[in-house]
PDB file of N, CA and C in Angstrom:
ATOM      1  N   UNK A   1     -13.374   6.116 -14.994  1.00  0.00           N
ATOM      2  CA  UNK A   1     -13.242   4.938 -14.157  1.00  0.00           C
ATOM      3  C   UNK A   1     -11.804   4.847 -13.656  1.00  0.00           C
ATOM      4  N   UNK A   2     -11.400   5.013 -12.058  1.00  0.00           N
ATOM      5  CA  UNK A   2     -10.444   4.646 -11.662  1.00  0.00           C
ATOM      6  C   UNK A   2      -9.922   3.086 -11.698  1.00  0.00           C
ATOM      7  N   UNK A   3      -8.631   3.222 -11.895  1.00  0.00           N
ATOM      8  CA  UNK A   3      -8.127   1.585 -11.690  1.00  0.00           C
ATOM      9  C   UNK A   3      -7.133   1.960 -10.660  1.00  0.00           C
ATOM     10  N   UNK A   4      -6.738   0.768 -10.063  1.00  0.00           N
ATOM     11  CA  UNK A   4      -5.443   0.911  -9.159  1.00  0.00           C
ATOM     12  C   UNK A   4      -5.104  -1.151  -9.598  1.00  0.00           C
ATOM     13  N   UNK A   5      -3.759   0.064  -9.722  1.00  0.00           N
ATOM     14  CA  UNK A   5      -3.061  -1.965  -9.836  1.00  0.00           C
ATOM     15  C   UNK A   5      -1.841  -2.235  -9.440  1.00  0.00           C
ATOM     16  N   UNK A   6      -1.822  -3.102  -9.286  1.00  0.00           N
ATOM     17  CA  UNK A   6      -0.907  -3.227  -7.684  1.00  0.00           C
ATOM     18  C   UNK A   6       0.070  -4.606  -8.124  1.00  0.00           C
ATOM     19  N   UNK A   7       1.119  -4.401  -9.170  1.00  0.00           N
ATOM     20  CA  UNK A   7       2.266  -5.289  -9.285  1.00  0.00           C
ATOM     21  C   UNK A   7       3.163  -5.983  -8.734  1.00  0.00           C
ATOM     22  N   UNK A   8       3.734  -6.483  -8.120  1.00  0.00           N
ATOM     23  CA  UNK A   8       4.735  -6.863  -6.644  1.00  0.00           C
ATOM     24  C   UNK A   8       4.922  -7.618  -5.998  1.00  0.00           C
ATOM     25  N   UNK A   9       3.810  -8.244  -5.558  1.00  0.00           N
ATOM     26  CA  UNK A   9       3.692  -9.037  -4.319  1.00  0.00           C
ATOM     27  C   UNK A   9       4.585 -10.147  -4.140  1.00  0.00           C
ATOM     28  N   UNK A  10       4.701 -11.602  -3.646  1.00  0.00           N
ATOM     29  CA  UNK A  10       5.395 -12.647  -4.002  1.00  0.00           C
ATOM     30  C   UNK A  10       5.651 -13.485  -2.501  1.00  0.00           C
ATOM     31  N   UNK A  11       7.149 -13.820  -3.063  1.00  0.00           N
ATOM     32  CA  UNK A  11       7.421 -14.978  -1.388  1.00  0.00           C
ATOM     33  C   UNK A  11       8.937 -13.978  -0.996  1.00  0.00           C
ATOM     34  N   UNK A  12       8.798 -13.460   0.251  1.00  0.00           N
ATOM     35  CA  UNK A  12      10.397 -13.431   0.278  1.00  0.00           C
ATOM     36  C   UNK A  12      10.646 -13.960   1.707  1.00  0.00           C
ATOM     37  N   UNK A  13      11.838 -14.076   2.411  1.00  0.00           N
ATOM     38  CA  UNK A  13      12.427 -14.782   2.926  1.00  0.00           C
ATOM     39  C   UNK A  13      12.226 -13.311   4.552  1.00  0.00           C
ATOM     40  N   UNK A  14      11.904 -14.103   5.520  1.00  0.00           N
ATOM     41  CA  UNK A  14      12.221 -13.437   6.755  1.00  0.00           C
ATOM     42  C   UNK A  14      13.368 -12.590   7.034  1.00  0.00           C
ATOM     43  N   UNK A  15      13.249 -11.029   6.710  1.00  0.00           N
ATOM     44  CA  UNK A  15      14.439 -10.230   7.264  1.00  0.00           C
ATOM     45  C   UNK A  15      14.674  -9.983   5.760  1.00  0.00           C
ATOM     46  N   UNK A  16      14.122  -9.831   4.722  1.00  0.00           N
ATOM     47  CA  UNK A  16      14.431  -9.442   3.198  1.00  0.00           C
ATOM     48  C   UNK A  16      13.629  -8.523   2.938  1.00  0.00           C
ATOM     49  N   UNK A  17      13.658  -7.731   1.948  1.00  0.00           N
ATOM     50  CA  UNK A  17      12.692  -6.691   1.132  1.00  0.00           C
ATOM     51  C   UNK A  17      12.049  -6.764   0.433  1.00  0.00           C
ATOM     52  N   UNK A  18      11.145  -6.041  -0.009  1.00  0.00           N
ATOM     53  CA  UNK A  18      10.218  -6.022  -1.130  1.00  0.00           C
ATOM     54  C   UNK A  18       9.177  -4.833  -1.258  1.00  0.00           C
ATOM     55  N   UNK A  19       9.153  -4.865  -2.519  1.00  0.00           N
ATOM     56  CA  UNK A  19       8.549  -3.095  -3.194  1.00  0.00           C
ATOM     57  C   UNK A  19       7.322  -3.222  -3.661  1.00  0.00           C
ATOM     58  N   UNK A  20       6.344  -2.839  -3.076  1.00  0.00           N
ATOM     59  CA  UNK A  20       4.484  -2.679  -4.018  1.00  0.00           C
ATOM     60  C   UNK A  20       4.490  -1.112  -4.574  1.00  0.00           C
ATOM     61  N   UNK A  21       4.164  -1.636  -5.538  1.00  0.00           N
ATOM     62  CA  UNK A  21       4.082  -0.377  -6.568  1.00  0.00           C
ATOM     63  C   UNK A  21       2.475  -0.596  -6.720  1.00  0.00           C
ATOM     64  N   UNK A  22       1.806   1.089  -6.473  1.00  0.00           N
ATOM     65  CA  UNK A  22       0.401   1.242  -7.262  1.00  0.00           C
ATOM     66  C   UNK A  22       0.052   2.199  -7.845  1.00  0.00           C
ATOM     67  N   UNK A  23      -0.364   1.688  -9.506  1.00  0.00           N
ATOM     68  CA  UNK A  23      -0.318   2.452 -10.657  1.00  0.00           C
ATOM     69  C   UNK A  23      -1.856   2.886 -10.625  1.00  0.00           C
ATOM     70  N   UNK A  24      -1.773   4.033 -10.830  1.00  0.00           N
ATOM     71  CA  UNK A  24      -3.518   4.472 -11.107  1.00  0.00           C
ATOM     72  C   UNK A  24      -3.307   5.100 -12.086  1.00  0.00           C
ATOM     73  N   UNK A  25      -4.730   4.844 -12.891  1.00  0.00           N
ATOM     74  CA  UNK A  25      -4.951   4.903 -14.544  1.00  0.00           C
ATOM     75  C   UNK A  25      -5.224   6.679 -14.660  1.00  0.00           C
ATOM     76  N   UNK A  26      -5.425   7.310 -13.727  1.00  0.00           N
ATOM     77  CA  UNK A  26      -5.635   8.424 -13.776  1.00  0.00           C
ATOM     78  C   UNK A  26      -4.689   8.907 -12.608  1.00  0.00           C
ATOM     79  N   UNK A  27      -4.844  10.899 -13.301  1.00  0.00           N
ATOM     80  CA  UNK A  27      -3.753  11.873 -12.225  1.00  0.00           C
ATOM     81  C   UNK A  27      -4.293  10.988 -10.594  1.00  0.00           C
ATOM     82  N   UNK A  28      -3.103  10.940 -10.024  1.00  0.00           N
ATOM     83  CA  UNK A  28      -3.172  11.184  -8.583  1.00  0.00           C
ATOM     84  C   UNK A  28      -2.979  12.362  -7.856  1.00  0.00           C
ATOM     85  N   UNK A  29      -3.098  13.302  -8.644  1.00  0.00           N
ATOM     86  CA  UNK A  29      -3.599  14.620  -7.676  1.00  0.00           C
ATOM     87  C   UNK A  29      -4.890  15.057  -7.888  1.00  0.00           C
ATOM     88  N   UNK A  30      -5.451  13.575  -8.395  1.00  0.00           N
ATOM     89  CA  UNK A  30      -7.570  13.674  -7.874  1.00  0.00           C
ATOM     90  C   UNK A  30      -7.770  12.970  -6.433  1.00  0.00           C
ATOM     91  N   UNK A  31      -6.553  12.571  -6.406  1.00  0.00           N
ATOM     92  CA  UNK A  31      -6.838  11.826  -4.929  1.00  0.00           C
ATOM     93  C   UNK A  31      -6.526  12.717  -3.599  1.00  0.00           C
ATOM     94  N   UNK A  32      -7.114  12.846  -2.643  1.00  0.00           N
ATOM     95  CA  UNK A  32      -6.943  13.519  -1.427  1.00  0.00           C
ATOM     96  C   UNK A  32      -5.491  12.324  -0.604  1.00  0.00           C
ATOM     97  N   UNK A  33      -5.568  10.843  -0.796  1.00  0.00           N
ATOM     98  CA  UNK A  33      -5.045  10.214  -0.244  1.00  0.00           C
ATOM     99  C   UNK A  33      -4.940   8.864  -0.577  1.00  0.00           C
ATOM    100  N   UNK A  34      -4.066   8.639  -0.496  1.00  0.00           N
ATOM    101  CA  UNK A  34      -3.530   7.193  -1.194  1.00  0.00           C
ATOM    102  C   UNK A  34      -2.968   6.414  -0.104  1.00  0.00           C
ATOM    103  N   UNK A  35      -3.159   5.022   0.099  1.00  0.00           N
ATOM    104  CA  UNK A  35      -2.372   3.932   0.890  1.00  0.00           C
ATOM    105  C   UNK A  35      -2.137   2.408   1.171  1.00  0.00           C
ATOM    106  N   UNK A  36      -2.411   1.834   1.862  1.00  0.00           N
ATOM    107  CA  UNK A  36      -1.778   0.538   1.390  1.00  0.00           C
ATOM    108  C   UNK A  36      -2.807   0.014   3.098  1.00  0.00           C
ATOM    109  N   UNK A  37      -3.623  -1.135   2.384  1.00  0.00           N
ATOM    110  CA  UNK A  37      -4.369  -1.702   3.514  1.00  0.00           C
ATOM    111  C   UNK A  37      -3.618  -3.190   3.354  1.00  0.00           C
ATOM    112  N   UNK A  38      -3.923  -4.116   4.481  1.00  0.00           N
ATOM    113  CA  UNK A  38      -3.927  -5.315   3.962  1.00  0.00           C
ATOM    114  C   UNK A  38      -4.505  -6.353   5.129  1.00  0.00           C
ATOM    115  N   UNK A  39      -4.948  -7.595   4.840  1.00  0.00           N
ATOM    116  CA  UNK A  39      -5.569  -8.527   5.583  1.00  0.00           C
ATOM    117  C   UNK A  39      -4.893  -9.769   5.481  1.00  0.00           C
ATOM    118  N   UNK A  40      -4.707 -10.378   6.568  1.00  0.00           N
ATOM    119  CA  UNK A  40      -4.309 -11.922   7.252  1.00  0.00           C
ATOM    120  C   UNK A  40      -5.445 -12.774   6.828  1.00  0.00           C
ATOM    121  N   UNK A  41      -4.667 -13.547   7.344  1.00  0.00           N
ATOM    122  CA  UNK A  41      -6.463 -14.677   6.652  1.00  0.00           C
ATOM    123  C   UNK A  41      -6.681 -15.178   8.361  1.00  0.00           C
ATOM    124  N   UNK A  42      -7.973 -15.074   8.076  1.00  0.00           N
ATOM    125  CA  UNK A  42      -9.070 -14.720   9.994  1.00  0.00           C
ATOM    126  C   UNK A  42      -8.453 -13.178  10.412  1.00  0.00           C
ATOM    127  N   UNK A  43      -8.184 -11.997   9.499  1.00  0.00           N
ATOM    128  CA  UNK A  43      -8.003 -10.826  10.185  1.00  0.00           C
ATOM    129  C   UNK A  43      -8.571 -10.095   9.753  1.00  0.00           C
ATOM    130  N   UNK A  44      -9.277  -9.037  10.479  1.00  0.00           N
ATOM    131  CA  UNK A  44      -9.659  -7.615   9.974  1.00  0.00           C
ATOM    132  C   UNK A  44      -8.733  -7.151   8.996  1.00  0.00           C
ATOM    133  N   UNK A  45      -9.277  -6.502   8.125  1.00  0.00           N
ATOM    134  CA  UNK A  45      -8.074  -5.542   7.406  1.00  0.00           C
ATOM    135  C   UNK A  45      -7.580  -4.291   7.912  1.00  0.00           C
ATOM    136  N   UNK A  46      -6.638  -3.977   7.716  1.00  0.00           N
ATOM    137  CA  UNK A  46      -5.345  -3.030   8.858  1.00  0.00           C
ATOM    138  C   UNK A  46      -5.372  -2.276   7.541  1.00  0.00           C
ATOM    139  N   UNK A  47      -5.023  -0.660   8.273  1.00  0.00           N
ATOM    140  CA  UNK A  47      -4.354   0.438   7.474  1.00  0.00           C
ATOM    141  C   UNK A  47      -2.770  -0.039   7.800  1.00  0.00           C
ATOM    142  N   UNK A  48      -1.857   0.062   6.357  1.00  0.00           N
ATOM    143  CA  UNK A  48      -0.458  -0.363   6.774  1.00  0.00           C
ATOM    144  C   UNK A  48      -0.339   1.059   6.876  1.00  0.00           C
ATOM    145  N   UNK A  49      -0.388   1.740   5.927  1.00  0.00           N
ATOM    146  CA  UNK A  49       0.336   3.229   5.359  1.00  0.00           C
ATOM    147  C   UNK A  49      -0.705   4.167   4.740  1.00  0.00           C
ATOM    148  N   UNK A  50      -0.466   5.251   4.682  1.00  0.00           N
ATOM    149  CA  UNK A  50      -0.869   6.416   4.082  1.00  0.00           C
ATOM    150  C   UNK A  50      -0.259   7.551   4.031  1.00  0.00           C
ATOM    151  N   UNK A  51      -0.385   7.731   2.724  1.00  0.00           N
ATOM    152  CA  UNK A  51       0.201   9.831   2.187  1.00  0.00           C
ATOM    153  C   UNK A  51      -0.819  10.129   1.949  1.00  0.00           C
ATOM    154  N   UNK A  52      -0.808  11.819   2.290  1.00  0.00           N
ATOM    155  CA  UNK A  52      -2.440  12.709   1.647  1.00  0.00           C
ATOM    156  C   UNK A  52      -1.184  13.388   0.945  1.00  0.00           C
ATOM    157  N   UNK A  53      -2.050  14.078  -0.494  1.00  0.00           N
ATOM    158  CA  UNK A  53      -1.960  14.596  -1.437  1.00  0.00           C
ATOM    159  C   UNK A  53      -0.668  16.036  -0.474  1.00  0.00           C
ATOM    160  N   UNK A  54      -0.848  16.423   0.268  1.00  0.00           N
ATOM    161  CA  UNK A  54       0.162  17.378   0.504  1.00  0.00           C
ATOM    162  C   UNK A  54       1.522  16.647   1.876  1.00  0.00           C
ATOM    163  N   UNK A  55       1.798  15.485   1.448  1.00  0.00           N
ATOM    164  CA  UNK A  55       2.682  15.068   1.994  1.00  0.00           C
ATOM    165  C   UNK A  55       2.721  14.378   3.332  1.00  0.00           C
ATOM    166  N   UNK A  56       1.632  14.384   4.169  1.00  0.00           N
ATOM    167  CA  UNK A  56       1.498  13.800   5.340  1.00  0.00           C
ATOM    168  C   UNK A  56       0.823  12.263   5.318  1.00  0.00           C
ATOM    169  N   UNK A  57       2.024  11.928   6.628  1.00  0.00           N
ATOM    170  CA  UNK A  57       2.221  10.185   6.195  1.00  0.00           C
ATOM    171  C   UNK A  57       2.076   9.654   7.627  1.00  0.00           C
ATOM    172  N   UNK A  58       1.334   8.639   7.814  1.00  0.00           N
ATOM    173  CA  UNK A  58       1.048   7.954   8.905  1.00  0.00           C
ATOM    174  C   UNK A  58       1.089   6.395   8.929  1.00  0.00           C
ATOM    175  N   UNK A  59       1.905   5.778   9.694  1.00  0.00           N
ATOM    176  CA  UNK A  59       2.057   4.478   9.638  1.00  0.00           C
ATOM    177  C   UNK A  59       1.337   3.837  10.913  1.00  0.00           C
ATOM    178  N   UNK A  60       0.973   2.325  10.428  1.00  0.00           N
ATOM    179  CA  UNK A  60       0.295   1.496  11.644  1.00  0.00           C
ATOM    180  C   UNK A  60       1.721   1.407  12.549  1.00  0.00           C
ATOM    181  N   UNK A  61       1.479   1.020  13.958  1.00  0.00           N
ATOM    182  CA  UNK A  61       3.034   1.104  14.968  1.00  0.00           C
ATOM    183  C   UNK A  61       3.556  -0.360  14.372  1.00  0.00           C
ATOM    184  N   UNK A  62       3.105  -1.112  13.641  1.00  0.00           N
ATOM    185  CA  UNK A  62       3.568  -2.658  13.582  1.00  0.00           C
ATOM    186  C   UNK A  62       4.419  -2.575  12.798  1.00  0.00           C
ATOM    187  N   UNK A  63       4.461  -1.664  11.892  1.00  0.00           N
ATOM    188  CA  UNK A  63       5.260  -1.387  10.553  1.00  0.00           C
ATOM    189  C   UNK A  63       6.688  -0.256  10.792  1.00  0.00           C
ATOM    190  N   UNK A  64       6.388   0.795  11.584  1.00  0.00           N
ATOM    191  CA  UNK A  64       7.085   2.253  11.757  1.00  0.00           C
ATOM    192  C   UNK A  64       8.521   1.193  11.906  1.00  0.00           C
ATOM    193  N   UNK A  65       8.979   2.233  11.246  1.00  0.00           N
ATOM    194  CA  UNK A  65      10.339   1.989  10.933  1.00  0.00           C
ATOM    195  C   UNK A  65      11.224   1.110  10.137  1.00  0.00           C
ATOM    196  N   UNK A  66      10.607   0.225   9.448  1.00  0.00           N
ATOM    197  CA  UNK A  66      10.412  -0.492   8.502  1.00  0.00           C
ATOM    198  C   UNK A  66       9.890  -0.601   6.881  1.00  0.00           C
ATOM    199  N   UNK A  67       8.427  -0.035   7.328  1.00  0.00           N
ATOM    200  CA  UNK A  67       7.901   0.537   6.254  1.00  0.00           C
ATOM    201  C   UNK A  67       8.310   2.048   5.651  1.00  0.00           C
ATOM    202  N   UNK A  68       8.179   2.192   3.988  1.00  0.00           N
ATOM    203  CA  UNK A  68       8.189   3.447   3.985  1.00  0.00           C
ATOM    204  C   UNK A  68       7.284   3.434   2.079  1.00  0.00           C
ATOM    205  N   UNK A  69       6.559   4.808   2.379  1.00  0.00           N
ATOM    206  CA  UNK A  69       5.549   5.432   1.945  1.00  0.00           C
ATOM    207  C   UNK A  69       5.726   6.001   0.847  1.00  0.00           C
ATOM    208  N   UNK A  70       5.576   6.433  -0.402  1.00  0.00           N
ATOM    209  CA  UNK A  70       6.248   7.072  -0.889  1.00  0.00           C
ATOM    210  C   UNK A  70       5.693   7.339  -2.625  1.00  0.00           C
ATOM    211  N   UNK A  71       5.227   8.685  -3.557  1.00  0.00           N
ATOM    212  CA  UNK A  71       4.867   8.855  -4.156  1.00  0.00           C
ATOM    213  C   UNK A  71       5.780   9.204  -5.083  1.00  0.00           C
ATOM    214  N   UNK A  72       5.287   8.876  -6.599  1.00  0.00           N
ATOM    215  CA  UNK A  72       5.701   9.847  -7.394  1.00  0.00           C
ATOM    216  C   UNK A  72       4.674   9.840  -8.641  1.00  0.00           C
ATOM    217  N   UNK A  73       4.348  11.818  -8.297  1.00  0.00           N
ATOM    218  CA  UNK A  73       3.279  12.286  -9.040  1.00  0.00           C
ATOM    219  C   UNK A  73       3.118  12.067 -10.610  1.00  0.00           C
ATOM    220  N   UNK A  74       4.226  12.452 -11.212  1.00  0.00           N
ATOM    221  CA  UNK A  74       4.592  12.016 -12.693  1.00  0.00           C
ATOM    222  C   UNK A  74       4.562  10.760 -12.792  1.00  0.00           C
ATOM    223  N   UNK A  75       4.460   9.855 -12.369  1.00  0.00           N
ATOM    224  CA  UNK A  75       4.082   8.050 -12.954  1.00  0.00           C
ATOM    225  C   UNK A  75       2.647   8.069 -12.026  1.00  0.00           C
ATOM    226  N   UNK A  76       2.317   8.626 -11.625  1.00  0.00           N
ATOM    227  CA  UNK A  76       0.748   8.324 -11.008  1.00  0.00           C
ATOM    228  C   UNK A  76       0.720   7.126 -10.166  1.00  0.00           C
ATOM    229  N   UNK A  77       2.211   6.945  -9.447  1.00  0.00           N
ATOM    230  CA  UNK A  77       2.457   5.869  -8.616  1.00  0.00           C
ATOM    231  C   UNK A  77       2.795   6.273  -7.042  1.00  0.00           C
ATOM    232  N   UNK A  78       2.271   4.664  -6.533  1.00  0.00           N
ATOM    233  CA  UNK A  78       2.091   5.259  -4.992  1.00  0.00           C
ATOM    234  C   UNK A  78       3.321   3.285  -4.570  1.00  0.00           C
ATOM    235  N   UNK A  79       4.486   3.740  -3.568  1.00  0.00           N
ATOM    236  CA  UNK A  79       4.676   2.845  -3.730  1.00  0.00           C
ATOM    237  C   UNK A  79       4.914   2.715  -1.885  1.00  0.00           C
ATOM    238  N   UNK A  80       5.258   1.153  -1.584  1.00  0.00           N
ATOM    239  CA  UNK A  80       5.675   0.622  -0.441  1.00  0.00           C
ATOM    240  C   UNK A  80       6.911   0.269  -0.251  1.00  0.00           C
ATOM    241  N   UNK A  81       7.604   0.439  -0.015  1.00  0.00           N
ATOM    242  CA  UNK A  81       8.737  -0.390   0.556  1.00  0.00           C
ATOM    243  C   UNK A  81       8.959  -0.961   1.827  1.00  0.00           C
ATOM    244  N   UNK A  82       8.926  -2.111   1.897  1.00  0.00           N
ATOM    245  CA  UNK A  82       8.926  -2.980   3.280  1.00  0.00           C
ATOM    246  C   UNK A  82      10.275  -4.051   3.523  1.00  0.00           C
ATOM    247  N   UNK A  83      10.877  -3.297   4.536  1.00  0.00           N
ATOM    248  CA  UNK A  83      11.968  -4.077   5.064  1.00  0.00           C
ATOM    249  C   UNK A  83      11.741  -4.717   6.061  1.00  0.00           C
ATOM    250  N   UNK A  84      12.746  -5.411   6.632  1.00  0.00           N
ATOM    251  CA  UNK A  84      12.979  -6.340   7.641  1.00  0.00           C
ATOM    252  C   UNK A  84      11.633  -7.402   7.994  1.00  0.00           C
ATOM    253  N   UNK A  85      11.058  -7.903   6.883  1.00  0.00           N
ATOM    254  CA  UNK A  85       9.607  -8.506   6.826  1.00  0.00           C
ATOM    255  C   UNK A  85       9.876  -9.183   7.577  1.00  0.00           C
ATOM    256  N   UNK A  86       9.073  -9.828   8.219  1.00  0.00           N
ATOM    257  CA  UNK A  86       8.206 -10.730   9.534  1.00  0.00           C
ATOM    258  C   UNK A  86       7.210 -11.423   9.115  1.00  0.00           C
ATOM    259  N   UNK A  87       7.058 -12.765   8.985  1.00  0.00           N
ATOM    260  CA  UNK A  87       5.894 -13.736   8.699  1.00  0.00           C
ATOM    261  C   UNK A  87       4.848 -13.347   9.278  1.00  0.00           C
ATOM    262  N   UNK A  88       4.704 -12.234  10.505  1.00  0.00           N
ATOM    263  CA  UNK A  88       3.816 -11.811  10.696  1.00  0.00           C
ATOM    264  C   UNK A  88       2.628 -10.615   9.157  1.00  0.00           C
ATOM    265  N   UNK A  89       3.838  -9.857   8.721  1.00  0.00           N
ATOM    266  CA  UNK A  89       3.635  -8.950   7.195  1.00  0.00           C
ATOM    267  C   UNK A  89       2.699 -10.166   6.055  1.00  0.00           C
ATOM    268  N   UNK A  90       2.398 -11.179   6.461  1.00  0.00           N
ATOM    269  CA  UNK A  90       2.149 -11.968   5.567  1.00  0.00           C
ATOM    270  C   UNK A  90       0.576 -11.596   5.489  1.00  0.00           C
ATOM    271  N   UNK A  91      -0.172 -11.425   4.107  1.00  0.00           N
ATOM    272  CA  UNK A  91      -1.318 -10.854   3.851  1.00  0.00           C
ATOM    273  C   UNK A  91      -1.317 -10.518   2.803  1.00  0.00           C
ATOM    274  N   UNK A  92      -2.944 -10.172   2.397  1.00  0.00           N
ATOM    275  CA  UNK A  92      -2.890  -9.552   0.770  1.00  0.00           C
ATOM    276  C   UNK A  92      -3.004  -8.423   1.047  1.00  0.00           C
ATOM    277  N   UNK A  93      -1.841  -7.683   0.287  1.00  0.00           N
ATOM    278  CA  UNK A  93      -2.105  -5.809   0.494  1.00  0.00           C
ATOM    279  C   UNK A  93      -2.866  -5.208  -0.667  1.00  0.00           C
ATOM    280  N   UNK A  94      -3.593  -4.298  -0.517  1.00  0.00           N
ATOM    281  CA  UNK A  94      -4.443  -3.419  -1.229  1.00  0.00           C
ATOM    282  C   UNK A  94      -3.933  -2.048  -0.962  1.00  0.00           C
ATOM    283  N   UNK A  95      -4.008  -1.571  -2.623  1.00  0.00           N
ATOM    284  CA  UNK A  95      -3.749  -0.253  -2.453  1.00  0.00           C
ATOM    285  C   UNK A  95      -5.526   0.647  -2.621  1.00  0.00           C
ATOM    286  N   UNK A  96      -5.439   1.676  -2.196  1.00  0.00           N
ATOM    287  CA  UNK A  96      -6.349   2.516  -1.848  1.00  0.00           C
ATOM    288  C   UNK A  96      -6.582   3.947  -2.601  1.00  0.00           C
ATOM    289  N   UNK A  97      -7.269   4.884  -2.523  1.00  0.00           N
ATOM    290  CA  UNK A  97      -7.358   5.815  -2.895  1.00  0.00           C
ATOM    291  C   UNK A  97      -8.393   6.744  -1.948  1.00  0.00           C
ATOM    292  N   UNK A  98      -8.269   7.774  -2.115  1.00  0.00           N
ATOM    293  CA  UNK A  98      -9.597   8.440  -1.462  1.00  0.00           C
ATOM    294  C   UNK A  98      -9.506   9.693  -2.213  1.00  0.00           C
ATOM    295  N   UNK A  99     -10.893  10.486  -2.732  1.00  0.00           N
ATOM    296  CA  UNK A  99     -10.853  11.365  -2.619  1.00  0.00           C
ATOM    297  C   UNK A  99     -12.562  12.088  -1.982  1.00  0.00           C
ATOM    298  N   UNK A 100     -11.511  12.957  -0.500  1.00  0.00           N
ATOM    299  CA  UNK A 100     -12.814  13.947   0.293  1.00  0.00           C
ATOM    300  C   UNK A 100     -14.013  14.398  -0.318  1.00  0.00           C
ATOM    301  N   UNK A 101     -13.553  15.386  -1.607  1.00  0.00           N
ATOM    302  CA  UNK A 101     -14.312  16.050  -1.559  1.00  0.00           C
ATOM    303  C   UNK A 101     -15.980  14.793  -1.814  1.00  0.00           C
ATOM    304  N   UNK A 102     -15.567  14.437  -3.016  1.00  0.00           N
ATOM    305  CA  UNK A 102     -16.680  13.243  -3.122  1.00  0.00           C
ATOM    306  C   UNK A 102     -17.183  12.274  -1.953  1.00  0.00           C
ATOM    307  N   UNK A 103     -16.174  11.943  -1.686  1.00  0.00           N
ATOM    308  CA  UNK A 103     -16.599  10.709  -0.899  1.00  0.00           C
ATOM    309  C   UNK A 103     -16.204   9.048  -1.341  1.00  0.00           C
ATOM    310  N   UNK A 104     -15.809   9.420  -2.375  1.00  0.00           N
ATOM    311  CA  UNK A 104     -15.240   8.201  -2.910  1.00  0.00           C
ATOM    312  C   UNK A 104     -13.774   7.697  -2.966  1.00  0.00           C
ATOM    313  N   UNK A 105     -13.731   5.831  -2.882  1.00  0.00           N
ATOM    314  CA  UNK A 105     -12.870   5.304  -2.563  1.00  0.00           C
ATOM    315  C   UNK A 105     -12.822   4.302  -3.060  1.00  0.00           C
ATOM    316  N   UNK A 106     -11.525   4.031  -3.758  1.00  0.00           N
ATOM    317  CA  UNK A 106     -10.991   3.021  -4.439  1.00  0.00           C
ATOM    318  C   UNK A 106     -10.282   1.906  -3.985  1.00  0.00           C
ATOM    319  N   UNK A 107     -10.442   0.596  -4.269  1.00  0.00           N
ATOM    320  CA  UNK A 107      -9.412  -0.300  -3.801  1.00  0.00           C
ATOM    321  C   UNK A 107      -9.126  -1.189  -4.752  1.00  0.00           C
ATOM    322  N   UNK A 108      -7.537  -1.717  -4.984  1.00  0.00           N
ATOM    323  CA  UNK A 108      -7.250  -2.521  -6.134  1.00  0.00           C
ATOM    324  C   UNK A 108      -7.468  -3.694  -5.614  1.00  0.00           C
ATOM    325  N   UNK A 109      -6.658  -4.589  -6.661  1.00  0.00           N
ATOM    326  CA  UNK A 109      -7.334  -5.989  -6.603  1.00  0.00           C
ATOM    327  C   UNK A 109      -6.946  -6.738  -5.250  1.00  0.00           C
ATOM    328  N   UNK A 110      -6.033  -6.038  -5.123  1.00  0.00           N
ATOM    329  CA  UNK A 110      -4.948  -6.799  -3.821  1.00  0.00           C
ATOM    330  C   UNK A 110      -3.597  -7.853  -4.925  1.00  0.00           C
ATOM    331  N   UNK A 111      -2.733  -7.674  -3.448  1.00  0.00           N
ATOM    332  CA  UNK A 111      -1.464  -8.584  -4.053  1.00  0.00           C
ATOM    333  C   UNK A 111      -0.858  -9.134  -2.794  1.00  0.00           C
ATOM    334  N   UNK A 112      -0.540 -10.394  -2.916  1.00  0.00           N
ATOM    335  CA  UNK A 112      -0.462 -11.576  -1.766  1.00  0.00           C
ATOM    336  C   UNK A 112       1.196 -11.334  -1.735  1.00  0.00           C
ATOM    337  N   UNK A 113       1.413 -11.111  -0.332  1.00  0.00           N
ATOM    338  CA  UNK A 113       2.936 -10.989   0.252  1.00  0.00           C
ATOM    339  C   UNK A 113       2.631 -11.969   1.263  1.00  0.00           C
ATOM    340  N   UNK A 114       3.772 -12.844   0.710  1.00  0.00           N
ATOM    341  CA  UNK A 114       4.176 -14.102   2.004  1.00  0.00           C
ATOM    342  C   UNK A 114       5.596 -14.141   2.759  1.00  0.00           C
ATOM    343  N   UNK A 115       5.520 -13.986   4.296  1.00  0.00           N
ATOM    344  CA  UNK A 115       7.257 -14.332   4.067  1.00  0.00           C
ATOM    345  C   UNK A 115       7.305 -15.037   5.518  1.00  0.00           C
ATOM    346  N   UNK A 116       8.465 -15.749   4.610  1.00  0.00           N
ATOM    347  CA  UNK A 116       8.253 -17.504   4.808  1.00  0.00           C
ATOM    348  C   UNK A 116       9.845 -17.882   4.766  1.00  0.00           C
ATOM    349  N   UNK A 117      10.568 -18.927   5.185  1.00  0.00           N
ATOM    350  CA  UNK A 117      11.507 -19.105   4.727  1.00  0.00           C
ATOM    351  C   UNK A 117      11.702 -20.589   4.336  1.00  0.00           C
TER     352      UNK A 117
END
């Protein structure tokens, strides 16, 4: 049984930072791809980010240059870093998983980022 859990979230202030970390209970090199969704309230849910297992990373344009992506295999962690937040960034983010060959896909509980001042 995969878990993904997703520590982080909170209030920060317009034009400040903040780090989502997601821990999966198992190797993440079962995953083809790992990333970070999240939803507004009245919004579809948005891909923010994604890494596949051999390093390729694709960001939504709302985020590029701001956001950044970023693994490390030995803690089985997939993390976010988001600068220069915008009350627009405000949403619960979910981290993700995929793996191809199966077909299967994971999503954690979500974690509520507000920014607000």
């Amino acid at each position: 049984q995969v878990r993904l859990v997703e520590p982080g979230g909170g209030l920060v202030q317009p034009g400040g930072p903040l780090r989502l970390s997601c821990a999966a209970s198992g190797s993440i090199f079962s995953f083809n791809a790992m990333g970070w969704y999240r939803q507004a309230p009245g919004k579809q849910r948005e891909l923010v980010a994604v890494i596949t297992s051999g390093g390729r990373i694709n960001y939504a344009d709302s985020v590029k240059g701001r956001f950044t992506i970023s693994r490390d295999n030995a803690k089985n962690t997939v993390y976010l870093q988001m600068n220069s937040l915008e009350p627009e960034d405000t949403a619960v983010y979910y981290c993700n998983a995929d793996n191809w060959g199966t077909g299967s896909r994971w999503l954690g509980q979500g974690t509520q980022v507000t920014v607000s001042s």
